[in-house]
Protein backbone atom coordinates (compact mmCIF):
# COMPACT_ATOMS: atom_id res chain seq x y z
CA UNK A 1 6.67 5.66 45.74
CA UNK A 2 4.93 5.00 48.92
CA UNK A 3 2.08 7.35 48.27
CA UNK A 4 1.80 6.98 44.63
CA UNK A 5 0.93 3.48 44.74
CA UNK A 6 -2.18 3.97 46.44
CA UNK A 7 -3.07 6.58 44.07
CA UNK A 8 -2.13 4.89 41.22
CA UNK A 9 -4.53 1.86 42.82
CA UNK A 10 -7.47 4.24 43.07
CA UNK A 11 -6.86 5.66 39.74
CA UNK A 12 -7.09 2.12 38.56
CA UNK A 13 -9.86 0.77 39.98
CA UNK A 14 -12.16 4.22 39.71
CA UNK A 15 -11.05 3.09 35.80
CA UNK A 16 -12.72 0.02 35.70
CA UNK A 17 -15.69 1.30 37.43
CA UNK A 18 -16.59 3.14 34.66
CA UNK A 19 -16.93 -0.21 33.18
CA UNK A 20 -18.48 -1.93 35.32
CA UNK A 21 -19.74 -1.09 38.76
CA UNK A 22 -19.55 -4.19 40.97
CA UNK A 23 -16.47 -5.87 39.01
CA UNK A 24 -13.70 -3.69 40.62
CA UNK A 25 -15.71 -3.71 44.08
CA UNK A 26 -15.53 -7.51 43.91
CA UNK A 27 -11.85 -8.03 43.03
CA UNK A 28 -11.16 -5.16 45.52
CA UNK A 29 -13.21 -7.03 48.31
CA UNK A 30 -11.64 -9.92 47.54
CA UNK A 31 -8.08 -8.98 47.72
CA UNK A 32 -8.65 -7.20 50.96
CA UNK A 33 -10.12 -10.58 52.33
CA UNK A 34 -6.91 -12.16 51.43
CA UNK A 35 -4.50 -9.89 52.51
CA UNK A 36 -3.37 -8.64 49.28
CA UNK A 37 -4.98 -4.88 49.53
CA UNK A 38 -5.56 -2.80 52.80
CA UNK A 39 -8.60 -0.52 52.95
CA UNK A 40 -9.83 2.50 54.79
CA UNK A 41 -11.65 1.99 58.13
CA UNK A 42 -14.80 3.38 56.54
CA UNK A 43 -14.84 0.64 53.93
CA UNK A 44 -13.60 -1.92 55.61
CA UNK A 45 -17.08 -4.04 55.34
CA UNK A 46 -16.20 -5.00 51.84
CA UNK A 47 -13.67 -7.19 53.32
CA UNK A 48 -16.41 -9.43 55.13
CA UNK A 49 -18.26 -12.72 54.02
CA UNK A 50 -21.32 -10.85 53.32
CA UNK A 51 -20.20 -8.10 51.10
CA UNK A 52 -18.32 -10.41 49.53
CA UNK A 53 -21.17 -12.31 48.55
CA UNK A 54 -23.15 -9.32 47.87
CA UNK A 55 -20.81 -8.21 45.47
CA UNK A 56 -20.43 -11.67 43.48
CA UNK A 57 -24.24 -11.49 42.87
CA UNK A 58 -24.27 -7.81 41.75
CA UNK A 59 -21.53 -8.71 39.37
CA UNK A 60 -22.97 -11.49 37.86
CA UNK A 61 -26.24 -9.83 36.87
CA UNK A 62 -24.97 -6.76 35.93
CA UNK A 63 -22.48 -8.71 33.75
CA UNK A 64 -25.16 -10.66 32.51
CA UNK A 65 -27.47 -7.78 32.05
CA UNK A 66 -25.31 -5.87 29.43
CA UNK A 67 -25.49 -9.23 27.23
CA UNK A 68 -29.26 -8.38 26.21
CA UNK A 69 -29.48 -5.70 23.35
CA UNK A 70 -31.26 -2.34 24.17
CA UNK A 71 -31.26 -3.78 28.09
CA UNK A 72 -27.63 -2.31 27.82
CA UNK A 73 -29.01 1.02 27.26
CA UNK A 74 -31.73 1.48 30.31
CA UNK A 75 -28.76 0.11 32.11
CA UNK A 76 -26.21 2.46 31.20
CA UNK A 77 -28.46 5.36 32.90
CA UNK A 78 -28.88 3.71 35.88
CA UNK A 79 -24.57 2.24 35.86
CA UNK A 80 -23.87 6.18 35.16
CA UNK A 81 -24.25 7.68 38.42
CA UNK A 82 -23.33 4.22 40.35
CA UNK A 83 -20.33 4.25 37.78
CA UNK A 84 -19.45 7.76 39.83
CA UNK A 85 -19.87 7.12 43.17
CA UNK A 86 -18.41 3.44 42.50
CA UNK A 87 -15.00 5.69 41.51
CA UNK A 88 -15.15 8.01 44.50
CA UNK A 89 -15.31 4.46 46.87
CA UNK A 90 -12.73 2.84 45.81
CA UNK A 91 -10.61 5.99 45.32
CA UNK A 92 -11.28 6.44 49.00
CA UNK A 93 -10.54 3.50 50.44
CA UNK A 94 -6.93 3.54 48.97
CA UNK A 95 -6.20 6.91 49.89
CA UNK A 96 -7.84 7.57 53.33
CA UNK A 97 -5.67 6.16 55.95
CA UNK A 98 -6.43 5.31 59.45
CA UNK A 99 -7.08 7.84 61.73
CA UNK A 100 -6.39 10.80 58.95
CA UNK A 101 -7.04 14.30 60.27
CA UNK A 102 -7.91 15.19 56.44
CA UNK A 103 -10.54 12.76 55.24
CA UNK A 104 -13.10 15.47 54.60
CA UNK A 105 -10.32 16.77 52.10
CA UNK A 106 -9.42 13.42 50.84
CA UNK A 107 -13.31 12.51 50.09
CA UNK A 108 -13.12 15.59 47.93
CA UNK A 109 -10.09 14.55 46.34
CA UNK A 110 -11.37 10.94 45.69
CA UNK A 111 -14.77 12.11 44.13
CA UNK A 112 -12.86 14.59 41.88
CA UNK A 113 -10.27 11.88 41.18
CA UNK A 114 -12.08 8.58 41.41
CA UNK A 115 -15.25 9.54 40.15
CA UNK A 116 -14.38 11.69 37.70
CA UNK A 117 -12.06 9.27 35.99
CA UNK A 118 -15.09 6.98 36.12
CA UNK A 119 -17.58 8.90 34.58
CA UNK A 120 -15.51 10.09 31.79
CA UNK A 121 -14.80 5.92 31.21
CA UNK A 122 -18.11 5.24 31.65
CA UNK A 123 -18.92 8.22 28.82
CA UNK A 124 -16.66 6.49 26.55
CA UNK A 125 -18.30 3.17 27.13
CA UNK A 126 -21.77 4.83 26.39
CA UNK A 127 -20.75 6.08 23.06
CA UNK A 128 -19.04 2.97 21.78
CA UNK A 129 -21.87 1.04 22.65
CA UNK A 130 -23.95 3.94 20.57
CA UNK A 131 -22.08 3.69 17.93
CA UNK A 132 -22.35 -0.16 17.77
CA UNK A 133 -26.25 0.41 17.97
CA UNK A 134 -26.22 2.20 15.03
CA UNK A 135 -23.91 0.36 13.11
CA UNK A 136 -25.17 -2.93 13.57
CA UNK A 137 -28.61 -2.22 14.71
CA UNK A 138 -26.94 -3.77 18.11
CA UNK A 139 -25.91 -7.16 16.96
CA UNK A 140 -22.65 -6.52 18.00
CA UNK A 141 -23.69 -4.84 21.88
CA UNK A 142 -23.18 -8.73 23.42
CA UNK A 143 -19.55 -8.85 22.05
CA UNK A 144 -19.08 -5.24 23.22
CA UNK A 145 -20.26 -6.10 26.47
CA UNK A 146 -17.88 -8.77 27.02
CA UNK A 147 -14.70 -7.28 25.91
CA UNK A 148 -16.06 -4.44 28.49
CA UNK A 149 -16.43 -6.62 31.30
CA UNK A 150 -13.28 -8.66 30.33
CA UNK A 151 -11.26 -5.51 30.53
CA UNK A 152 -12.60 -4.38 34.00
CA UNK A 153 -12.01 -7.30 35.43
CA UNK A 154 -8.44 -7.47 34.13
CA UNK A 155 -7.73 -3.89 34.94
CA UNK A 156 -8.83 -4.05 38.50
CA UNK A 157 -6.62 -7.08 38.82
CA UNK A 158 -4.08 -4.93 37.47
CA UNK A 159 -4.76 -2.00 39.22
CA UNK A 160 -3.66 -3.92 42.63
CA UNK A 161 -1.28 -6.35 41.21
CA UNK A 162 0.99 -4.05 39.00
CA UNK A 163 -0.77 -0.46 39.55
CA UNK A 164 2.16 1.18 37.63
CA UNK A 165 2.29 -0.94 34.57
CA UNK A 166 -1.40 -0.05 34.53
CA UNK A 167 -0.74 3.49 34.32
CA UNK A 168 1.59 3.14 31.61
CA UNK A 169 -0.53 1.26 29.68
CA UNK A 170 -3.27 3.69 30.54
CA UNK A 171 -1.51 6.74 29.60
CA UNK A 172 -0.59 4.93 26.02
CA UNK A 173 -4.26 4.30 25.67
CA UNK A 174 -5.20 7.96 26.26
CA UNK A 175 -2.29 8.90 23.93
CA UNK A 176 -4.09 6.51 21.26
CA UNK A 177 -7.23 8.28 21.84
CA UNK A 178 -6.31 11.91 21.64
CA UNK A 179 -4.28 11.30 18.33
CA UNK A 180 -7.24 9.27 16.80
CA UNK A 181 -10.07 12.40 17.65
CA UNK A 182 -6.84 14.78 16.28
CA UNK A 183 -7.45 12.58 13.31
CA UNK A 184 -10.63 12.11 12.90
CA UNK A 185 -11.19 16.41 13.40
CA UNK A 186 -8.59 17.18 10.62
CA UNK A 187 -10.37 14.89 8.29
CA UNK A 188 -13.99 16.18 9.05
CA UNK A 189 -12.82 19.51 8.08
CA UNK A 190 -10.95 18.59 5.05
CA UNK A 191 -14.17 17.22 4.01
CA UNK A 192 -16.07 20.15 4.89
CA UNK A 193 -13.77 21.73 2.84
CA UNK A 194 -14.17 20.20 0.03
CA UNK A 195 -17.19 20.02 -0.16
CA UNK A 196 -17.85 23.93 0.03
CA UNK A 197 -14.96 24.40 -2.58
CA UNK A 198 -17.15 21.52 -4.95
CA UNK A 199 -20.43 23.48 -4.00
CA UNK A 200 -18.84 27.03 -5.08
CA UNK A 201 -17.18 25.48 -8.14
CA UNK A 202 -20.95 23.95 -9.36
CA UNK A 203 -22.51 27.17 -8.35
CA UNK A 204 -20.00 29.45 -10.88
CA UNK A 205 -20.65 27.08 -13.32
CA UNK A 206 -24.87 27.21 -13.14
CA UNK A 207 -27.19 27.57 -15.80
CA UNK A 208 -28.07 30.69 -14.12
CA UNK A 209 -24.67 32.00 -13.62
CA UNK A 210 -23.92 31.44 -17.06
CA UNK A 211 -26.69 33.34 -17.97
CA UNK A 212 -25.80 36.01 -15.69
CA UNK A 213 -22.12 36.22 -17.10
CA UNK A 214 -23.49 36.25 -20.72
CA UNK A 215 -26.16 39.11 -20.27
CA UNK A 216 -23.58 41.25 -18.39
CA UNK A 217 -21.18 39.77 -21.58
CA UNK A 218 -23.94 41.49 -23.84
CA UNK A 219 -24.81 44.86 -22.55
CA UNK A 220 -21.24 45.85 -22.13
């Protein structure tokens, strides 16, 4: 359990980066000024005054940014790649420690890990907030925003709080997902489906076929 709280910690946070960059930086910053978090030596200037403050700034107008319709977008292109190497930080700075003969291999691990759980978040995020584009012409991006930075701000909490209630409640959410898109696949081609059995059906009953049946009908 030692070592798979830090993982589970990295896993967590490189989560909520895909959410929002800064957020999870922040709360991690935080709780490694306060004691509650220990960091790598090669990130440990996220625990000073100045990052701190760095960080609550960044926060705040990306936060603030993803309330203004279409803004979102351009922003999303730019969080995308941040989103990534956001991941691989805090990934790092959980499962690095001090004076580690393997941090080449680690740094590896945590960009694999860490950023890779963040981009695929962060791909998620980018089609919801698609899909709420074209469904509401992006009235409803603002409220889509928030719940976004709500929940990244709550999971990175989480993530160092209770990292392992976390990743329960993670691995129900992925369950959720995979059933839904097993869902959503079986009815797309039960559609399709139908709708080539309706098209065959109309096409055997033509004018044309008709025709066709009646001439052959004739000459035999």
């Amino acid at each position: 359990m030692e070592h798979v709280v830090p993982i589970l910690i990295g896993l967590g946070l490189a989560a909520s980066c895909g959410l929002r960059v800064f957020v999870p930086l922040l709360v991690l910053a935080a709780a490694a000024r306060f004691g509650g978090v220990q960091l790598s030596p090669a990130m440990s200037i996220l625990s000073t005054d100045g990052a701190l403050l760095a960080l609550s700034v960044a926060s705040l107008i990306e936060v603030a940014a993803y309330w203004i319709p279409w803004v979102d977008h351009a922003l999303d292109v730019v969080a995308a790649p941040l989103a990534v190497g956001a991941g691989t930080l805090v990934a790092g700075s959980q499962w690095i420690a001090p004076g580690s003969e393997q941090d080449l291999l680690k740094w590896g691990a945590a960009l694999v890990g860490g950023g890779g759980v963040a981009g695929a978040v962060k791909a998620g995020s980018v089609a919801l907030r698609g899909l709420s584009t074209v469904s509401t012409a992006g009235v409803a991006n603002p409220v889509v925003s928030t719940v976004e930075s709500a929940t990244s701000l709550l999971a990175s909490i989480m993530a160092i709080v209770v990292p392992v209630v976390l990743a329960l409640l993670g691995l129900v959410a992925l369950a959720c997902v995979v059933m839904l898109a097993v869902v959503v696949i079986r009815r797309r081609r039960r559609r399709k489906g139908v709708e080539a059995l309706t098209a065959a059906s109309a096409g055997a009953y033509s004018p044309i076929a008709l025709s066709s049946s009646r001439r052959i009908a004739a000459n035999s």
